[in-house]
PDB file of N, CA and C in Angstrom:
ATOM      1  N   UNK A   1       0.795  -1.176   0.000  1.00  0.00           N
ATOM      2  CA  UNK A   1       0.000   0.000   0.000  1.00  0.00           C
ATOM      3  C   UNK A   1       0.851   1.257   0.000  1.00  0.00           C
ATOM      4  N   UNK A   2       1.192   1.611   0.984  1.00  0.00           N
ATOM      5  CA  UNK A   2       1.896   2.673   1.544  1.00  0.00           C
ATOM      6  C   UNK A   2       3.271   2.929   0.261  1.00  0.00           C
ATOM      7  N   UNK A   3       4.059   1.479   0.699  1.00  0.00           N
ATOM      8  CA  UNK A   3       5.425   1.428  -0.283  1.00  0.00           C
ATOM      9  C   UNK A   3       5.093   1.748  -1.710  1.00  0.00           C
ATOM     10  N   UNK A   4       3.948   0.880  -1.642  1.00  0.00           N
ATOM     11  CA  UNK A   4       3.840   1.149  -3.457  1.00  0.00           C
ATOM     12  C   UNK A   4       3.578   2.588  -3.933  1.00  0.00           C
ATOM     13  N   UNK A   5       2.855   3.364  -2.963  1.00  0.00           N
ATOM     14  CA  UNK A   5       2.666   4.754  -3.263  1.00  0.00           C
ATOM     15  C   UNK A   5       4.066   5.702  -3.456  1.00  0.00           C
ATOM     16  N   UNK A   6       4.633   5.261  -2.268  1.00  0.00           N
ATOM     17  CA  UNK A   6       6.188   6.053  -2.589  1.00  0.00           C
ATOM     18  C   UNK A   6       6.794   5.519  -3.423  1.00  0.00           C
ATOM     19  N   UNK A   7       6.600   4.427  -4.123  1.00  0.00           N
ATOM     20  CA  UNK A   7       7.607   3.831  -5.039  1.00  0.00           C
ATOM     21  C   UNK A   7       7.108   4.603  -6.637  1.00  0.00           C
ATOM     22  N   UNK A   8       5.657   4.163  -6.158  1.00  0.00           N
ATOM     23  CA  UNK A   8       5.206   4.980  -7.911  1.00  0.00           C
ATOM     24  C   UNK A   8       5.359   6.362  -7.805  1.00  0.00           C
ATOM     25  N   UNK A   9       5.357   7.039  -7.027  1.00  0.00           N
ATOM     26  CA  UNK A   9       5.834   8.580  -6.545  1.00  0.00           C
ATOM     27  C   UNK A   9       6.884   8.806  -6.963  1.00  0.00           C
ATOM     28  N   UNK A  10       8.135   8.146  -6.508  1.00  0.00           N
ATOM     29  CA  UNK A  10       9.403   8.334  -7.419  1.00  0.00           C
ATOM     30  C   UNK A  10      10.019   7.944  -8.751  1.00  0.00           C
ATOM     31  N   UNK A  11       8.663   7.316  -9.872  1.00  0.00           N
ATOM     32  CA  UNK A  11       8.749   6.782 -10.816  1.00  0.00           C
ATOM     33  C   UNK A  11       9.740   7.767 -11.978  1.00  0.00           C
ATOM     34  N   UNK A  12       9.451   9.096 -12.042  1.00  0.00           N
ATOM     35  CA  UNK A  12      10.056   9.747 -13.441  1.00  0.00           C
ATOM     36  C   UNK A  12      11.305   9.572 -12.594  1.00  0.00           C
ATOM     37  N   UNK A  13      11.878   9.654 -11.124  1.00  0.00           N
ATOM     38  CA  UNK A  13      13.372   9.630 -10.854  1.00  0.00           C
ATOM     39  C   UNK A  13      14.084   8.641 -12.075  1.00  0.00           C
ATOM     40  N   UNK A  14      13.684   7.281 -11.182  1.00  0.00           N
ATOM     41  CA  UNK A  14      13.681   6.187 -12.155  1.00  0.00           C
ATOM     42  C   UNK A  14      14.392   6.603 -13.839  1.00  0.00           C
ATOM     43  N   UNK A  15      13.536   7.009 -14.382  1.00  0.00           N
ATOM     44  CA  UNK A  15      13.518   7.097 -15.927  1.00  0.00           C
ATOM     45  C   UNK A  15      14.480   8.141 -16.165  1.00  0.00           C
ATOM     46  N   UNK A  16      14.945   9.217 -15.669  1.00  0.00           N
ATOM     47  CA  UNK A  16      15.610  10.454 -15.667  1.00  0.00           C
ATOM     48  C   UNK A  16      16.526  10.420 -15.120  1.00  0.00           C
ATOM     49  N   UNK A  17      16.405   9.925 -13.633  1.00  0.00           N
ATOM     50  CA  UNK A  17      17.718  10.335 -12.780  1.00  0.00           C
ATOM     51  C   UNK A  17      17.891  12.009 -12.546  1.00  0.00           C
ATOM     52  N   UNK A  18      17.117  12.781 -12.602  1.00  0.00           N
ATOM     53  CA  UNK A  18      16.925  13.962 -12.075  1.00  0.00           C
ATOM     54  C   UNK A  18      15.762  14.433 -11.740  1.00  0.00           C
ATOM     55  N   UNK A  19      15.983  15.213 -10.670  1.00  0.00           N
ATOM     56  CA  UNK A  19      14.793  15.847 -10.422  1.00  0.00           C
ATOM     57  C   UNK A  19      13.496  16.791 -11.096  1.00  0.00           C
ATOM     58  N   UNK A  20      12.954  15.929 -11.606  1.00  0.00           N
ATOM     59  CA  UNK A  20      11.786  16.717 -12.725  1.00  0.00           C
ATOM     60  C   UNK A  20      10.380  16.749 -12.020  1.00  0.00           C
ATOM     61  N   UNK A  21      10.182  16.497 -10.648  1.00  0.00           N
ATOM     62  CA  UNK A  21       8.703  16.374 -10.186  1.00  0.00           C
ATOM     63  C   UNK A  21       7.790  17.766 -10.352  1.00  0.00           C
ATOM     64  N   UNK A  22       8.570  19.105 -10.748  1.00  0.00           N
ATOM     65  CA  UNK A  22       7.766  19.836 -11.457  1.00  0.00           C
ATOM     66  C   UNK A  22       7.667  20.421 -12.429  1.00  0.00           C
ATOM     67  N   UNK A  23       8.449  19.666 -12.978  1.00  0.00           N
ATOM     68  CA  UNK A  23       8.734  19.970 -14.681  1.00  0.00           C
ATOM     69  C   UNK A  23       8.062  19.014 -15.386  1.00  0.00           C
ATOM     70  N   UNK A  24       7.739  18.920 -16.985  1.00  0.00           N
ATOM     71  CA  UNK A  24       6.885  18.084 -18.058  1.00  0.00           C
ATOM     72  C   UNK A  24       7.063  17.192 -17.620  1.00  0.00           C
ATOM     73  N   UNK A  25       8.621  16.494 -17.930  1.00  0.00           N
ATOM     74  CA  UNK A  25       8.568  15.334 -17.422  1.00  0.00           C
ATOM     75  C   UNK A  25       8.300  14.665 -16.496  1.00  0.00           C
ATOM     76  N   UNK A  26       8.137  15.200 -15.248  1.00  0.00           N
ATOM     77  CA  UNK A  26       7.653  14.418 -13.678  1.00  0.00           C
ATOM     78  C   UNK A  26       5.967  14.415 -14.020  1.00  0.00           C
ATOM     79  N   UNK A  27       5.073  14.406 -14.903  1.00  0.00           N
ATOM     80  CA  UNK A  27       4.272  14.126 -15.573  1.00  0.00           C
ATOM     81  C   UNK A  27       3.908  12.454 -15.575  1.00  0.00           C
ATOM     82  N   UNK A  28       5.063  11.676 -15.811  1.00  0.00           N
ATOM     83  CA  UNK A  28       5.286  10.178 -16.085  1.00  0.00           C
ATOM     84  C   UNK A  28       5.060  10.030 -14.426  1.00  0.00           C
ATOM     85  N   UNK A  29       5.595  10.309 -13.612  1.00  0.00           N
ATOM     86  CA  UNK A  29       4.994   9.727 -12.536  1.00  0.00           C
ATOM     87  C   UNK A  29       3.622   9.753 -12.133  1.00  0.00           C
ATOM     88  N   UNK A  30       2.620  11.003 -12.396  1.00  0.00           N
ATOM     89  CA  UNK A  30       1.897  11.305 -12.184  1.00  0.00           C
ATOM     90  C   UNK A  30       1.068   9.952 -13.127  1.00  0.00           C
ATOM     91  N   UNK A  31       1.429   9.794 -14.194  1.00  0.00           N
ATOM     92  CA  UNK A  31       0.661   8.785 -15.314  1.00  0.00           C
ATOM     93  C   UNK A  31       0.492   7.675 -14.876  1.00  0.00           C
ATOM     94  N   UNK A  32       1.781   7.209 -14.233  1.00  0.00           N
ATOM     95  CA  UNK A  32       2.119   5.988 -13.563  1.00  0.00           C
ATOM     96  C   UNK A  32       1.091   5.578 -12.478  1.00  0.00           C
ATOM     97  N   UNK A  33       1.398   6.935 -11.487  1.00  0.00           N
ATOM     98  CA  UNK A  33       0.296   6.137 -10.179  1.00  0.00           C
ATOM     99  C   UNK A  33      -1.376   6.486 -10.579  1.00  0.00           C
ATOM    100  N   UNK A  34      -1.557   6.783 -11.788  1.00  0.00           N
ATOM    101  CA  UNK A  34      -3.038   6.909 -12.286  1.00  0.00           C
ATOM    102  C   UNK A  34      -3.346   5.562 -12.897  1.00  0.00           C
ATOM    103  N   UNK A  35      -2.288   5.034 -13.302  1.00  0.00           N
ATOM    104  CA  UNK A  35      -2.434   3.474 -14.177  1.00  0.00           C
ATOM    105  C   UNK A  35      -2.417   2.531 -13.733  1.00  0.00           C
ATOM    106  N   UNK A  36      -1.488   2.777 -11.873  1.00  0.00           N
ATOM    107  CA  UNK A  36      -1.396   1.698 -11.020  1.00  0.00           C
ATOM    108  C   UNK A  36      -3.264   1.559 -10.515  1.00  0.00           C
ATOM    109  N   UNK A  37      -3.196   3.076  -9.908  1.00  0.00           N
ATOM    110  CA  UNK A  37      -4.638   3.370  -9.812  1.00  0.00           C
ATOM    111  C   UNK A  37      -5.965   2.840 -10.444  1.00  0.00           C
ATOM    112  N   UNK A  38      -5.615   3.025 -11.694  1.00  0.00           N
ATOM    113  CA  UNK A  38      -6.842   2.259 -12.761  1.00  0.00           C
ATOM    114  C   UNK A  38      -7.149   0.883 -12.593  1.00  0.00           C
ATOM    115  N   UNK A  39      -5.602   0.384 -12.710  1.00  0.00           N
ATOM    116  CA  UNK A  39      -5.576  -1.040 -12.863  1.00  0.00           C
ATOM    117  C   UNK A  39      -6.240  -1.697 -11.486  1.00  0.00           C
ATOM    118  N   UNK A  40      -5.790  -1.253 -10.212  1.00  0.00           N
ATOM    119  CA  UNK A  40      -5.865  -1.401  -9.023  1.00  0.00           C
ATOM    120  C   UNK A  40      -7.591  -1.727  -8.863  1.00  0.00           C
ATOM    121  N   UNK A  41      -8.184  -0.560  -9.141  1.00  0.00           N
ATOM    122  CA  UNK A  41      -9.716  -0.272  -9.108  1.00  0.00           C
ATOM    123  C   UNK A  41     -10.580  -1.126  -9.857  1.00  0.00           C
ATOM    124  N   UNK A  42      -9.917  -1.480 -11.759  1.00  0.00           N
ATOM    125  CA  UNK A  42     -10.358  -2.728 -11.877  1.00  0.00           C
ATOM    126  C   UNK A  42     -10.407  -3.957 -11.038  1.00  0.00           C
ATOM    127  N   UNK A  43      -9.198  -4.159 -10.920  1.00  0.00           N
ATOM    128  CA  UNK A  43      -9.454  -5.876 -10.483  1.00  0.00           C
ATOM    129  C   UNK A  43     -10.237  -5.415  -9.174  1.00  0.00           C
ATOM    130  N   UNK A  44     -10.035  -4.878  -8.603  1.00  0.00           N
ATOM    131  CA  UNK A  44     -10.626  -4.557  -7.249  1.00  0.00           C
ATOM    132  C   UNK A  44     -12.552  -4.992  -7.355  1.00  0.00           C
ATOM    133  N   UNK A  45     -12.753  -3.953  -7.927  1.00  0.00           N
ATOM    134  CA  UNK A  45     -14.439  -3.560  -8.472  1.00  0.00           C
ATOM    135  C   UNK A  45     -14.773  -4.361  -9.247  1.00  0.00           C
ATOM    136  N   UNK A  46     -13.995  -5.017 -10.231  1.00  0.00           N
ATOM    137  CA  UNK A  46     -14.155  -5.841 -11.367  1.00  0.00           C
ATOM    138  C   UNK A  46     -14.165  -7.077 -11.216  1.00  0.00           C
ATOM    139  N   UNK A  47     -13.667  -7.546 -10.010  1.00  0.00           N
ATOM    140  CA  UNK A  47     -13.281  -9.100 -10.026  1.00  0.00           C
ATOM    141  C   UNK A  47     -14.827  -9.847  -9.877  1.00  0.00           C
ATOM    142  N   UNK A  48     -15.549  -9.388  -8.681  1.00  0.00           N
ATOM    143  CA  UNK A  48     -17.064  -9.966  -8.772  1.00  0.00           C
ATOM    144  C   UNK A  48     -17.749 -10.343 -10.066  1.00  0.00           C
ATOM    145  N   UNK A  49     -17.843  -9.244 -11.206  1.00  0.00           N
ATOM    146  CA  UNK A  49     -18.163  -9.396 -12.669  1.00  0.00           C
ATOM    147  C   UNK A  49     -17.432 -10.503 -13.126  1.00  0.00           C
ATOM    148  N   UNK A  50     -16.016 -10.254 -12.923  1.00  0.00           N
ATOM    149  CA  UNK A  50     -15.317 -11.124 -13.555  1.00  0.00           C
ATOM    150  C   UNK A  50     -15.276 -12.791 -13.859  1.00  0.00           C
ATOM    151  N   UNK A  51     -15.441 -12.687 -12.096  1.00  0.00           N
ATOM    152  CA  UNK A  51     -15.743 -14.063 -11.478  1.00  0.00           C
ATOM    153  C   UNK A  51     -16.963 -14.522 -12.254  1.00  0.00           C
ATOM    154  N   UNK A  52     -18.530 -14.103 -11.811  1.00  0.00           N
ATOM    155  CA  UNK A  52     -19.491 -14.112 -12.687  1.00  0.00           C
ATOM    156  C   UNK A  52     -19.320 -14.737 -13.683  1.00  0.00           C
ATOM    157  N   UNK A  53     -18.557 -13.748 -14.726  1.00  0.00           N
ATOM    158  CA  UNK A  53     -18.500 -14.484 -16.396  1.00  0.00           C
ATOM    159  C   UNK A  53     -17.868 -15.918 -16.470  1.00  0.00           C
ATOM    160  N   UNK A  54     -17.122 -15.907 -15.517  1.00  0.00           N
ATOM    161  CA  UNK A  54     -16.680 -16.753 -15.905  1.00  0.00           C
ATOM    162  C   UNK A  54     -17.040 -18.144 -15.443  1.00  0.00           C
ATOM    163  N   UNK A  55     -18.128 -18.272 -14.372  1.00  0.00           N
ATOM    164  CA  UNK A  55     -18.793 -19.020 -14.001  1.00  0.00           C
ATOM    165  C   UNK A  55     -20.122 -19.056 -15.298  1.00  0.00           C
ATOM    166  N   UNK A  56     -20.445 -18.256 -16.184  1.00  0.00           N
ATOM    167  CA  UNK A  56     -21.549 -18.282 -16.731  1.00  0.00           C
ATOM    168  C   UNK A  56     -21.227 -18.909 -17.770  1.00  0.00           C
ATOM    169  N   UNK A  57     -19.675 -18.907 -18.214  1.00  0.00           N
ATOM    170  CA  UNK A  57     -18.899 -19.483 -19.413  1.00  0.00           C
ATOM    171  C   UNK A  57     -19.247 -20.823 -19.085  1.00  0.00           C
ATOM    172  N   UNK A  58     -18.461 -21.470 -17.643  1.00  0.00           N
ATOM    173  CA  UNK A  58     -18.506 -22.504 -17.538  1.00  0.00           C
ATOM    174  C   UNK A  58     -19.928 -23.263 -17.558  1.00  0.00           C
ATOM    175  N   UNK A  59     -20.753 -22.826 -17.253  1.00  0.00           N
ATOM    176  CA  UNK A  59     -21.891 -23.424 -17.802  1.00  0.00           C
ATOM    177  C   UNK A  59     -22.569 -23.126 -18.618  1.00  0.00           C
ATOM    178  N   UNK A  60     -22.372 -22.467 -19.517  1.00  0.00           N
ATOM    179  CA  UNK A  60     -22.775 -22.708 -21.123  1.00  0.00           C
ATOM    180  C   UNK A  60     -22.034 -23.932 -21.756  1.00  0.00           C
ATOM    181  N   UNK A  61     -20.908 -23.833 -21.668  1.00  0.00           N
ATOM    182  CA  UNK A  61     -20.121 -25.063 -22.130  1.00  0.00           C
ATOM    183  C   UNK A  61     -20.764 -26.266 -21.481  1.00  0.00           C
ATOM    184  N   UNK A  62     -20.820 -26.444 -20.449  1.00  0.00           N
ATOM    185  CA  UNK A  62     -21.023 -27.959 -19.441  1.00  0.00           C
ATOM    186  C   UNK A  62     -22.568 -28.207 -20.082  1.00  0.00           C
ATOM    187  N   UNK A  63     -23.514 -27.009 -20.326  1.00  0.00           N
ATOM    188  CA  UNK A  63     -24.584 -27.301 -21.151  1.00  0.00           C
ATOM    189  C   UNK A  63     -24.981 -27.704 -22.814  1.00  0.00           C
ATOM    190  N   UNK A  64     -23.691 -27.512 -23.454  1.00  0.00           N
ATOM    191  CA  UNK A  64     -23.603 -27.337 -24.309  1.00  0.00           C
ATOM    192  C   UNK A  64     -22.696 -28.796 -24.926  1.00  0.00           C
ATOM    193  N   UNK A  65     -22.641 -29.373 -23.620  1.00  0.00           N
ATOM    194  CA  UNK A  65     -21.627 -30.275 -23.818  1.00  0.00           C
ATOM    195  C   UNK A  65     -20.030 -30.569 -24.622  1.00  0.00           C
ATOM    196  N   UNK A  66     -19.755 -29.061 -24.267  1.00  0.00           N
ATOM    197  CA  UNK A  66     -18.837 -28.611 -24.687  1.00  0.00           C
ATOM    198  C   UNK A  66     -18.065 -28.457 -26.139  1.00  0.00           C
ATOM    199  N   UNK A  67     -19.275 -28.966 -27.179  1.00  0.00           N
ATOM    200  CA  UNK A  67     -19.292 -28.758 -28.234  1.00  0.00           C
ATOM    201  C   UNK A  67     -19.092 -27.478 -28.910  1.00  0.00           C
ATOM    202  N   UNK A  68     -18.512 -26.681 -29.660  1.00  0.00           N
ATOM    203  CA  UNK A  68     -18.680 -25.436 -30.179  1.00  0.00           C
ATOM    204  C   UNK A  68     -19.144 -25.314 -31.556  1.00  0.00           C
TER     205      UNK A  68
END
């Protein structure tokens, strides 16, 4: 939680090796913990749906006798 925030926080260091957190480039960090963010919120919010489908897959097939 915590780590990962400071870690994606110092992401443009990473890529640059200088201090750009308010210049264009410290931008990429900002992108970064929005994507960790995104991704995060999917699986998070998403996994119930997810799960779902994929229980609904499995029985279409098992009904279907797995024929396509």
């Amino acid at each position: 939680g915590v780590g990962a925030a400071l870690t994606l926080d110092e992401f443009a260091l990473w890529l640059n090796l200088q201090d750009v957190y308010w210049e264009r480039q410290g931008r990429e960090s900002i992108d970064a913990i929005l994507i960790f963010g995104g991704l995060l919120s999917v699986g998070f919010w998403g996994w119930p749906f997810f799960r779902a489908l994929a229980r609904l897959g499995g029985r279409h097939n098992a009904a279907s006798g797995g024929a396509s």
